[in-house]
C-alpha atoms as a PDB file:
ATOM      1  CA  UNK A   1      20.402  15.410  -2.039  1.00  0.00           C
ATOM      2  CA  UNK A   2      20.914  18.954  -3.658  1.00  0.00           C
ATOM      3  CA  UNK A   3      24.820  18.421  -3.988  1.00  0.00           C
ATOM      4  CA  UNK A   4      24.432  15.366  -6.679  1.00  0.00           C
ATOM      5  CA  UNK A   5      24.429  15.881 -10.340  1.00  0.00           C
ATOM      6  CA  UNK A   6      21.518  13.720 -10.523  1.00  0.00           C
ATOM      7  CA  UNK A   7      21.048  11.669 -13.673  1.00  0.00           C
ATOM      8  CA  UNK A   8      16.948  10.818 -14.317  1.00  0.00           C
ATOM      9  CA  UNK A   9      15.423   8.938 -16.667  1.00  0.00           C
ATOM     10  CA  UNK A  10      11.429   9.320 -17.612  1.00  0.00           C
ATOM     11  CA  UNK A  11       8.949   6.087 -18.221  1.00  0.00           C
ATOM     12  CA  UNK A  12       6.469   8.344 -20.037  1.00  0.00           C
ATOM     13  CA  UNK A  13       8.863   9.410 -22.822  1.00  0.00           C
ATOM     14  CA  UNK A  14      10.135   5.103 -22.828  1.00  0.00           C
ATOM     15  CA  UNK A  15       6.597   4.468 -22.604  1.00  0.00           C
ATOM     16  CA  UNK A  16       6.024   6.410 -25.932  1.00  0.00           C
ATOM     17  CA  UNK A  17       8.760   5.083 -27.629  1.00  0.00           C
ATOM     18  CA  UNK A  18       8.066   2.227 -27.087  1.00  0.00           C
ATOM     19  CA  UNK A  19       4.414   1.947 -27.069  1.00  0.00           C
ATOM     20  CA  UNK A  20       4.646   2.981 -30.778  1.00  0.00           C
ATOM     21  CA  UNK A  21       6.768   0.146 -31.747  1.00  0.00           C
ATOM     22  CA  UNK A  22       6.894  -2.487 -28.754  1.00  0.00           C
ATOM     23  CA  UNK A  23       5.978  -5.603 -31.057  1.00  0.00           C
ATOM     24  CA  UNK A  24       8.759  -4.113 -33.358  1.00  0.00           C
ATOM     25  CA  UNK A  25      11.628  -4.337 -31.204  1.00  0.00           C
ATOM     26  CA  UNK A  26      13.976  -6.817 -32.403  1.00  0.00           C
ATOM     27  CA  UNK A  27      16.738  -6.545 -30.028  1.00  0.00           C
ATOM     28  CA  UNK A  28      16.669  -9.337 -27.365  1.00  0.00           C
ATOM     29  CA  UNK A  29      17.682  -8.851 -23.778  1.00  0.00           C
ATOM     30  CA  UNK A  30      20.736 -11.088 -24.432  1.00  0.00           C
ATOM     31  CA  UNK A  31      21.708  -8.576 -27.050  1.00  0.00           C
ATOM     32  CA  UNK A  32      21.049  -5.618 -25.043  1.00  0.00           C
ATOM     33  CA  UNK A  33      22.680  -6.432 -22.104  1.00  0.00           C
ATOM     34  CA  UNK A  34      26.327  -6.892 -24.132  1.00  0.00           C
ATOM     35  CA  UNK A  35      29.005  -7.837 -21.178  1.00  0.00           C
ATOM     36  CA  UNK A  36      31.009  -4.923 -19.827  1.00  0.00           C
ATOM     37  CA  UNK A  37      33.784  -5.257 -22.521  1.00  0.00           C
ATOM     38  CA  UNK A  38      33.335  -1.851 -23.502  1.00  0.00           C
ATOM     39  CA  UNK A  39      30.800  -2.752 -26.076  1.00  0.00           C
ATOM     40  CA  UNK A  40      27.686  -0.133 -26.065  1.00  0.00           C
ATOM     41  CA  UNK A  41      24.317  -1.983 -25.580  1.00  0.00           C
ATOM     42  CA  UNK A  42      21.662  -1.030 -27.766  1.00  0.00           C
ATOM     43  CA  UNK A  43      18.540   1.201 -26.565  1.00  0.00           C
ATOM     44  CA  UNK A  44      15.881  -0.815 -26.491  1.00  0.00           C
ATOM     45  CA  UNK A  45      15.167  -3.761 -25.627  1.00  0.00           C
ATOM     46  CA  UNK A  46      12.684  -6.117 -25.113  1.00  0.00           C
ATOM     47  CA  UNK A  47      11.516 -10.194 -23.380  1.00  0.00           C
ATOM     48  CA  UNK A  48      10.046 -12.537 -25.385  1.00  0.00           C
ATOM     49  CA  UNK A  49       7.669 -14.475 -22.433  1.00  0.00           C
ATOM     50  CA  UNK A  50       7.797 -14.102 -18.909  1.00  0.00           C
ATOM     51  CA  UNK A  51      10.243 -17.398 -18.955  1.00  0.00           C
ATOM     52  CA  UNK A  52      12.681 -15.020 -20.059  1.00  0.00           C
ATOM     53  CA  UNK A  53      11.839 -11.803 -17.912  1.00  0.00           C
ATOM     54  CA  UNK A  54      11.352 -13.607 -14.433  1.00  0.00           C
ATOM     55  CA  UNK A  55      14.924 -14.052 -12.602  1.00  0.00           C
ATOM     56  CA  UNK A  56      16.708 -11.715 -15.237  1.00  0.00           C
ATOM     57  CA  UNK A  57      19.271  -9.632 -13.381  1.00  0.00           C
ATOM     58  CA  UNK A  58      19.513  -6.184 -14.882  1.00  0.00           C
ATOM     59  CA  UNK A  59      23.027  -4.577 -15.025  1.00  0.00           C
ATOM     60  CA  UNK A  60      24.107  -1.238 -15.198  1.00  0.00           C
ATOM     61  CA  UNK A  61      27.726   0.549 -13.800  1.00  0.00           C
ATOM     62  CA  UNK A  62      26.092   1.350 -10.592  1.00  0.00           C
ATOM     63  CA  UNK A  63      23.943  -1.076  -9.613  1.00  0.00           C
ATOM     64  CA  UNK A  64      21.675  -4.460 -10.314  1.00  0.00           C
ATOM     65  CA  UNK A  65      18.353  -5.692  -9.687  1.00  0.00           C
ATOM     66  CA  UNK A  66      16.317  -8.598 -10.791  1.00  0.00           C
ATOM     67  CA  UNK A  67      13.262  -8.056 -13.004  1.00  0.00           C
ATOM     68  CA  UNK A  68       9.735  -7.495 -11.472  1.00  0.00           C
ATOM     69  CA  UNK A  69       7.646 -10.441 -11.792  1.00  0.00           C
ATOM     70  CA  UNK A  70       5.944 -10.956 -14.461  1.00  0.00           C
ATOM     71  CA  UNK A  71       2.883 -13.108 -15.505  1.00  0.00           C
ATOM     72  CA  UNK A  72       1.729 -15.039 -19.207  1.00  0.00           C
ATOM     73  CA  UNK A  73      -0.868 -12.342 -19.209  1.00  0.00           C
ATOM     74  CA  UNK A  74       1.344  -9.433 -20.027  1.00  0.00           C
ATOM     75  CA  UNK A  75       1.922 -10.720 -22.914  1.00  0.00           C
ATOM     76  CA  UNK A  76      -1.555 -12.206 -24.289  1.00  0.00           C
ATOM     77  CA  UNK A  77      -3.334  -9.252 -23.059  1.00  0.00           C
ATOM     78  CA  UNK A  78      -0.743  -6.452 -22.738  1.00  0.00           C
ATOM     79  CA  UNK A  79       2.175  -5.663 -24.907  1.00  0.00           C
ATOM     80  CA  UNK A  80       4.683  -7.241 -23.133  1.00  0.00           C
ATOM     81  CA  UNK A  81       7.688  -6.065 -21.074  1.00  0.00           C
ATOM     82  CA  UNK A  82      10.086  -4.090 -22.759  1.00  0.00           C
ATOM     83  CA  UNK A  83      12.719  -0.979 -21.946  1.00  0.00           C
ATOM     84  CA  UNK A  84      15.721   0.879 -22.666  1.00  0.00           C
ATOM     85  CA  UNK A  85      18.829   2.504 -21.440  1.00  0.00           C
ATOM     86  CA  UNK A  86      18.102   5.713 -21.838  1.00  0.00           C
ATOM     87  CA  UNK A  87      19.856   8.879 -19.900  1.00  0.00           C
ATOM     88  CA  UNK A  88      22.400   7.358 -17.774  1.00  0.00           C
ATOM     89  CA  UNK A  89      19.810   4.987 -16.598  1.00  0.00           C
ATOM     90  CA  UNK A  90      17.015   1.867 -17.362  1.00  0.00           C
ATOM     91  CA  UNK A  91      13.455   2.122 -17.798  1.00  0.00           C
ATOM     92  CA  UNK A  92      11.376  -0.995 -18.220  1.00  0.00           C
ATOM     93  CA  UNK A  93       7.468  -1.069 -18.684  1.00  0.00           C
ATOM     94  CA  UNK A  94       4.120  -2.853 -19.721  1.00  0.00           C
ATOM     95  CA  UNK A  95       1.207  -1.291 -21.371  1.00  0.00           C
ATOM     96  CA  UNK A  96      -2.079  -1.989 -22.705  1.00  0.00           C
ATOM     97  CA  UNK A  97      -1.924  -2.309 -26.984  1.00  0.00           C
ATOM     98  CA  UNK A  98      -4.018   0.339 -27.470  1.00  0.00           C
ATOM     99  CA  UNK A  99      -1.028   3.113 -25.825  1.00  0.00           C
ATOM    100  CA  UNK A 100      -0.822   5.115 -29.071  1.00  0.00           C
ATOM    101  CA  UNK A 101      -4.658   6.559 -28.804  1.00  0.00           C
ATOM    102  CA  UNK A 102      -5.007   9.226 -26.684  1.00  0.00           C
ATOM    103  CA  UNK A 103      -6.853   8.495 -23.155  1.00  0.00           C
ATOM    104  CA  UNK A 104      -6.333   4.593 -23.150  1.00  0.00           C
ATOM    105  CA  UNK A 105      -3.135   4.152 -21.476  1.00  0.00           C
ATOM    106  CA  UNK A 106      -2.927   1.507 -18.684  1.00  0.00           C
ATOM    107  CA  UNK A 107       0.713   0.369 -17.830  1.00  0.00           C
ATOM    108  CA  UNK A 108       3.425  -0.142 -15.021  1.00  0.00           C
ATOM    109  CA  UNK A 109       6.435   1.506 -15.840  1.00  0.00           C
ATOM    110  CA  UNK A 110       9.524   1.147 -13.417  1.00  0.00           C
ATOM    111  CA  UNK A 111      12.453   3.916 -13.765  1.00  0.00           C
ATOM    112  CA  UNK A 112      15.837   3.425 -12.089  1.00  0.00           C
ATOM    113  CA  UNK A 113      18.605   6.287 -12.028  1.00  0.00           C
ATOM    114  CA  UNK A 114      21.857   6.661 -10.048  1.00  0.00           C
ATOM    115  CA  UNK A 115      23.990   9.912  -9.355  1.00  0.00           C
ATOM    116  CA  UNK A 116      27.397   9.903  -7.262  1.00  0.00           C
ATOM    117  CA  UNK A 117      28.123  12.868  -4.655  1.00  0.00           C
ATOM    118  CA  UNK A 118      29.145  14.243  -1.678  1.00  0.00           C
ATOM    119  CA  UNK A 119      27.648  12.768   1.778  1.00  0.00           C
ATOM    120  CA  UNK A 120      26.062  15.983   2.772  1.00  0.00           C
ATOM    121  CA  UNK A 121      23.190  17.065   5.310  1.00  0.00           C
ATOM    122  CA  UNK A 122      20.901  15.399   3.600  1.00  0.00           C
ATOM    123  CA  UNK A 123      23.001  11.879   3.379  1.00  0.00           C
ATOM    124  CA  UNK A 124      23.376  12.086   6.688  1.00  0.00           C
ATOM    125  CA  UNK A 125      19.806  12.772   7.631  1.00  0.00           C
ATOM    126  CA  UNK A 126      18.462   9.869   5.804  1.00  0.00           C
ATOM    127  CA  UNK A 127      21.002   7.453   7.411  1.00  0.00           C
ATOM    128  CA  UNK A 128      20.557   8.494  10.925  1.00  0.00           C
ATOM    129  CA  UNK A 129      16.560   8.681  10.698  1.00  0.00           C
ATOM    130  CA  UNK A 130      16.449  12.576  11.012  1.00  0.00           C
ATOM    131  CA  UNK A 131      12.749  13.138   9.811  1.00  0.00           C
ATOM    132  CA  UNK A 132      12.827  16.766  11.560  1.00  0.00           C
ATOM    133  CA  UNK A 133      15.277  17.802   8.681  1.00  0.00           C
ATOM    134  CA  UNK A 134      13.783  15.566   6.116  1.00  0.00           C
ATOM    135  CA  UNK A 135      10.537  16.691   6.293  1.00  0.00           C
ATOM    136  CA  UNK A 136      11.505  20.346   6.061  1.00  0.00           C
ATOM    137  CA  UNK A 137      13.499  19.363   2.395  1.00  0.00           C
ATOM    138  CA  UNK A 138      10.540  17.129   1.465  1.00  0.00           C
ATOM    139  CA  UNK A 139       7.283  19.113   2.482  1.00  0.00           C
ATOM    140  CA  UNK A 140       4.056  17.597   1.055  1.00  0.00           C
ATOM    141  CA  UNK A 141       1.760  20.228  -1.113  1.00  0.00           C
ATOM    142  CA  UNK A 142      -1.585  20.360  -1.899  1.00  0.00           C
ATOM    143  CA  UNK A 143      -2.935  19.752  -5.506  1.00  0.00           C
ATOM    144  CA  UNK A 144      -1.679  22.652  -7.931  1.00  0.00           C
ATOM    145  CA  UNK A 145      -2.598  24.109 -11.011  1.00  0.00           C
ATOM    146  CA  UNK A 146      -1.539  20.753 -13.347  1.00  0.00           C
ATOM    147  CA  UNK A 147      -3.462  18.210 -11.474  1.00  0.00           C
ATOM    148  CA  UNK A 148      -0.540  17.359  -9.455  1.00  0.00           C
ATOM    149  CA  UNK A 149      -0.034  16.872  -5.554  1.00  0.00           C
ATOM    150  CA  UNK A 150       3.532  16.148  -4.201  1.00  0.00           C
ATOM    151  CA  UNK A 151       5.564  14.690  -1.934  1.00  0.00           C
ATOM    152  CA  UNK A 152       2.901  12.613  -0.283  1.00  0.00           C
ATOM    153  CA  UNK A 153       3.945   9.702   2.736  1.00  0.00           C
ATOM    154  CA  UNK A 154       7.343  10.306   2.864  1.00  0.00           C
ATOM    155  CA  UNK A 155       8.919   8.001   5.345  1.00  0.00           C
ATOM    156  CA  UNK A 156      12.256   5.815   5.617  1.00  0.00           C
ATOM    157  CA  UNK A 157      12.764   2.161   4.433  1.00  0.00           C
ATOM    158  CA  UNK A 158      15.484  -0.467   4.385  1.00  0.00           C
ATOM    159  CA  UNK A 159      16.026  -2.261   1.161  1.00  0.00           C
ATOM    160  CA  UNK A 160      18.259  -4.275  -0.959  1.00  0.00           C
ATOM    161  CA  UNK A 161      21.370  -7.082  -0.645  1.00  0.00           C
ATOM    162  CA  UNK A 162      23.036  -4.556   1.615  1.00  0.00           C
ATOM    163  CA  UNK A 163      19.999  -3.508   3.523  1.00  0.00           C
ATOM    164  CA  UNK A 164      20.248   0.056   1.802  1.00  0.00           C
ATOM    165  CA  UNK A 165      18.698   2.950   3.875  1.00  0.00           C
ATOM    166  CA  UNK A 166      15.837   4.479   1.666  1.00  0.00           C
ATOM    167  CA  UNK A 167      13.673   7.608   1.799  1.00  0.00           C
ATOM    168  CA  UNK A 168      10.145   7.103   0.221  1.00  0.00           C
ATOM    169  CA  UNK A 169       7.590   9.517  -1.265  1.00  0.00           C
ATOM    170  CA  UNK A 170       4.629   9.093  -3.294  1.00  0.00           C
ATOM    171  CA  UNK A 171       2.837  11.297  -6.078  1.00  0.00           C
ATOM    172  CA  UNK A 172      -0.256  12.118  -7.688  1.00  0.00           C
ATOM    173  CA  UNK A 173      -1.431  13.333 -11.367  1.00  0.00           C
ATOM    174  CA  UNK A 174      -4.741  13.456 -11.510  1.00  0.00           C
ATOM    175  CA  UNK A 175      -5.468  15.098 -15.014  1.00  0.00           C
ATOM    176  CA  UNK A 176      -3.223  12.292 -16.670  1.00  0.00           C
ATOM    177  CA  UNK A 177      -4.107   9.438 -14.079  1.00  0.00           C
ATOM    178  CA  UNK A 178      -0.894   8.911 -12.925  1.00  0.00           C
ATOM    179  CA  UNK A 179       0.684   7.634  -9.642  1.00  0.00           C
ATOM    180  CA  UNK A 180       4.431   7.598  -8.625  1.00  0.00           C
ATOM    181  CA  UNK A 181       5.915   5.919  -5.638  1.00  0.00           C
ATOM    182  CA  UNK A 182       9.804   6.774  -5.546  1.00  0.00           C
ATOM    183  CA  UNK A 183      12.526   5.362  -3.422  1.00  0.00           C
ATOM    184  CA  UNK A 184      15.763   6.937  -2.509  1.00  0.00           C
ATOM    185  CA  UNK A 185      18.188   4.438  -1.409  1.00  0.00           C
ATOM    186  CA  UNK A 186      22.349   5.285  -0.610  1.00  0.00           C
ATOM    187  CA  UNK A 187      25.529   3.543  -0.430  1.00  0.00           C
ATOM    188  CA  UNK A 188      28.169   5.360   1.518  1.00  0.00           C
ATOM    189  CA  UNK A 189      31.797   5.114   1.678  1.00  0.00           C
ATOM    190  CA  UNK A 190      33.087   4.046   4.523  1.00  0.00           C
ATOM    191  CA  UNK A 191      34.773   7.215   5.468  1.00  0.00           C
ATOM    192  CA  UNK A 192      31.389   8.770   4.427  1.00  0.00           C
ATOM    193  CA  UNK A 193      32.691  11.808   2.661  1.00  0.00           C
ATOM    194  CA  UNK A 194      31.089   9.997  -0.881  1.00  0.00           C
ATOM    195  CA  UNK A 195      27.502   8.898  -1.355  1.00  0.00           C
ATOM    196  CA  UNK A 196      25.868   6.846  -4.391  1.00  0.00           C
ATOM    197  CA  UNK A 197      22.715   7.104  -4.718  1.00  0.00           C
ATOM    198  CA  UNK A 198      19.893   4.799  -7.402  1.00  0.00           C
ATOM    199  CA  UNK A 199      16.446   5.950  -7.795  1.00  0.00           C
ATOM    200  CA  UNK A 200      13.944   3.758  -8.435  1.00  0.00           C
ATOM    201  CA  UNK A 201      10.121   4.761  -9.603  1.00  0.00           C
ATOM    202  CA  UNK A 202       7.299   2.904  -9.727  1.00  0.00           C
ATOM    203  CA  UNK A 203       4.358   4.272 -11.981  1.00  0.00           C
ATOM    204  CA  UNK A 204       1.381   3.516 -12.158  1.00  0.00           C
ATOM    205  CA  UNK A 205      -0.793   5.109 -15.484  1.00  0.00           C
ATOM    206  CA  UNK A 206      -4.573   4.526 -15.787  1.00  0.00           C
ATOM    207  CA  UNK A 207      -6.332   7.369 -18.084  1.00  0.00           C
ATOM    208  CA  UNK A 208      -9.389   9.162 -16.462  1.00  0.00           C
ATOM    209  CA  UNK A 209     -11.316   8.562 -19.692  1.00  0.00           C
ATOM    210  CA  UNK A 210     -10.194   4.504 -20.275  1.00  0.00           C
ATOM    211  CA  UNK A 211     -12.137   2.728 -22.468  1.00  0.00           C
ATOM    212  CA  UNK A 212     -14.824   0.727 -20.865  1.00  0.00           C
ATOM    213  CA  UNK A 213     -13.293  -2.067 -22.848  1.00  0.00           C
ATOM    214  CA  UNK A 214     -10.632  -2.577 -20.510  1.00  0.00           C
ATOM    215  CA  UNK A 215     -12.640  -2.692 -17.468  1.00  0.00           C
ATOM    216  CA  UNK A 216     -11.242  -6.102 -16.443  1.00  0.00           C
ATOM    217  CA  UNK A 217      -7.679  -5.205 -17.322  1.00  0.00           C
ATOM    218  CA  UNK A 218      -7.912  -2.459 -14.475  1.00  0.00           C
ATOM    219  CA  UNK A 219      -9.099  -4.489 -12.357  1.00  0.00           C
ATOM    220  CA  UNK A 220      -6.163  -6.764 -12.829  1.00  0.00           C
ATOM    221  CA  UNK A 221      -2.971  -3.958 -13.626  1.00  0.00           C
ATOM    222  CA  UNK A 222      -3.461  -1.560 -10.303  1.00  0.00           C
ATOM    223  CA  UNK A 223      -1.369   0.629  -8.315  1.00  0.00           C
ATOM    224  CA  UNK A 224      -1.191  -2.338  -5.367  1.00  0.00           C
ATOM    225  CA  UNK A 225      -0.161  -5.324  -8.103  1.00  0.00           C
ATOM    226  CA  UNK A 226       2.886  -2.996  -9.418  1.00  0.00           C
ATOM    227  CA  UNK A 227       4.090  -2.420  -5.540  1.00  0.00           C
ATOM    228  CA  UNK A 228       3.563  -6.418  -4.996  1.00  0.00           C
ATOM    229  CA  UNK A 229       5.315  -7.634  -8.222  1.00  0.00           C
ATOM    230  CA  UNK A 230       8.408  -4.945  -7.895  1.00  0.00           C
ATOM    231  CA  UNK A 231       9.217  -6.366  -4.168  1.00  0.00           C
ATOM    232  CA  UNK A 232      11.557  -8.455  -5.324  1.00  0.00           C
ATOM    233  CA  UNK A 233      13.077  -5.896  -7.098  1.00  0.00           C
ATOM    234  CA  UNK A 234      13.960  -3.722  -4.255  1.00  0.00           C
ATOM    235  CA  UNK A 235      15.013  -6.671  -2.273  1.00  0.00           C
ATOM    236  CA  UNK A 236      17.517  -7.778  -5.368  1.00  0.00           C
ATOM    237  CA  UNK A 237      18.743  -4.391  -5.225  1.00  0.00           C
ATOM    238  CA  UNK A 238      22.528  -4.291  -5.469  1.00  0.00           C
ATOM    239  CA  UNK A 239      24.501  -1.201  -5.420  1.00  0.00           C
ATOM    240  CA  UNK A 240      27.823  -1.567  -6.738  1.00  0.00           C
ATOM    241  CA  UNK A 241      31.012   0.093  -4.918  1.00  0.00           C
ATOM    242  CA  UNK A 242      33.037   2.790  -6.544  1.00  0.00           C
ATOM    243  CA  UNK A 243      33.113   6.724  -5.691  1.00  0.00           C
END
């Protein structure tokens, strides 16, 4: 893993963006996904109803995927689902309206990042099922300083069109109420000297101090309905060739 140039994208900075100006967005997804004539999309886009957003197949150089499902109530009492290409990569995300106050942030955001490398120790490792030298790579750590605690349940799934091998972890942020489950998953040439790799994060926000307001929106947005509604995601995953 160490030998890619890894490209990542962040939700929280999309999430900012766009939860400052998410019923402002006027670029549609038809716009923003502009066919691979050379034309640049634009950054940010946004769906107009989950008509539009459920069985949308998201395209970028290195890979596809089909849109997370999404229900009527993300949009009458959410903001809606909107992203960008941002980094290399796409973020897309929902939110509560209330995002730009401080401490009332409830949302699913969903990153996805690829890199291109060598098929190294680690490459290897995660294809064969190696958890002695995964583990010793991917240690788990107790809460530090920031809230945070690492590297939690990492383990090995298969995914995607091509049944992609995939190395899981999951993540904690206590102070900002934040939870990240990340999956690793790898093409490989077939003389496997070249590796591709697309990250894909789920996270979770839900501020410590959330209004009492929203009470039955938390009961409905939680850590569990992100994971259920991004399974077709990871099974649409499609990793394009090229090395």
């Amino acid at each position: 893993m160490k030998n890619f140039l890894k490209i990542q994208i962040s939700m929280g900075i999309v999430l900012i963006v766009l939860g400052c100006s998410t019923h402002d967005v006027s670029d549609v997804v038809d716009n923003a996904l502009v066919a691979t004539s050379g034309n640049k999309p634009p950054k940010f886009f946004a769906f107009a109803s989950p008509y539009r957003a459920n069985g949308y197949i998201m395209q970028h150089k290195d890979f596809s995927f089909m849109m997370p499902e999404t229900k009527e109530r993300d949009w009458t009492k959410m903001s809606g689902w909107s992203g960008a290409y941002i980094y290399g990569g796409i973020g897309i995300g929902v939110d509560n309206p209330d995002v730009k106050i401080i401490g009332s942030i409830l949302g699913y955001g969903i990153d996805f990042s690829s890199s291109v490398g060598k098929y190294g120790d680690m490459e290897r490792a995660i294809e064969s099922k190696n958890y002695n030298f995964i583990k010793t790579k991917m240690k788990s750590h107790g809460i530090n300083k920031y809230g945070r605690i690492g590297n939690l349940n990492v383990h090995y799934e298969v995914h995607g069109k091509e049944e992609y091998p995939c190395l899981l972890k999951e993540s904690k942020d206590i102070k900002r109420g934040v939870r990240k489950k990340v999956y690793y998953c790898y093409k490989f040439n077939a003389a496997k000297t070249r590796a591709k790799s697309v990250t894909i994060k789920l996270i979770y926000t839900k501020s410590p101090n959330f209004p009492s307001k929203y009470k039955s929106l938390a009961k409905e947005y939680t850590y569990q309905d992100l994971q259920k509604r991004a399974k077709r995601t990871l099974d649409s995953l499609y990793i394009k060739d090229g090395w």
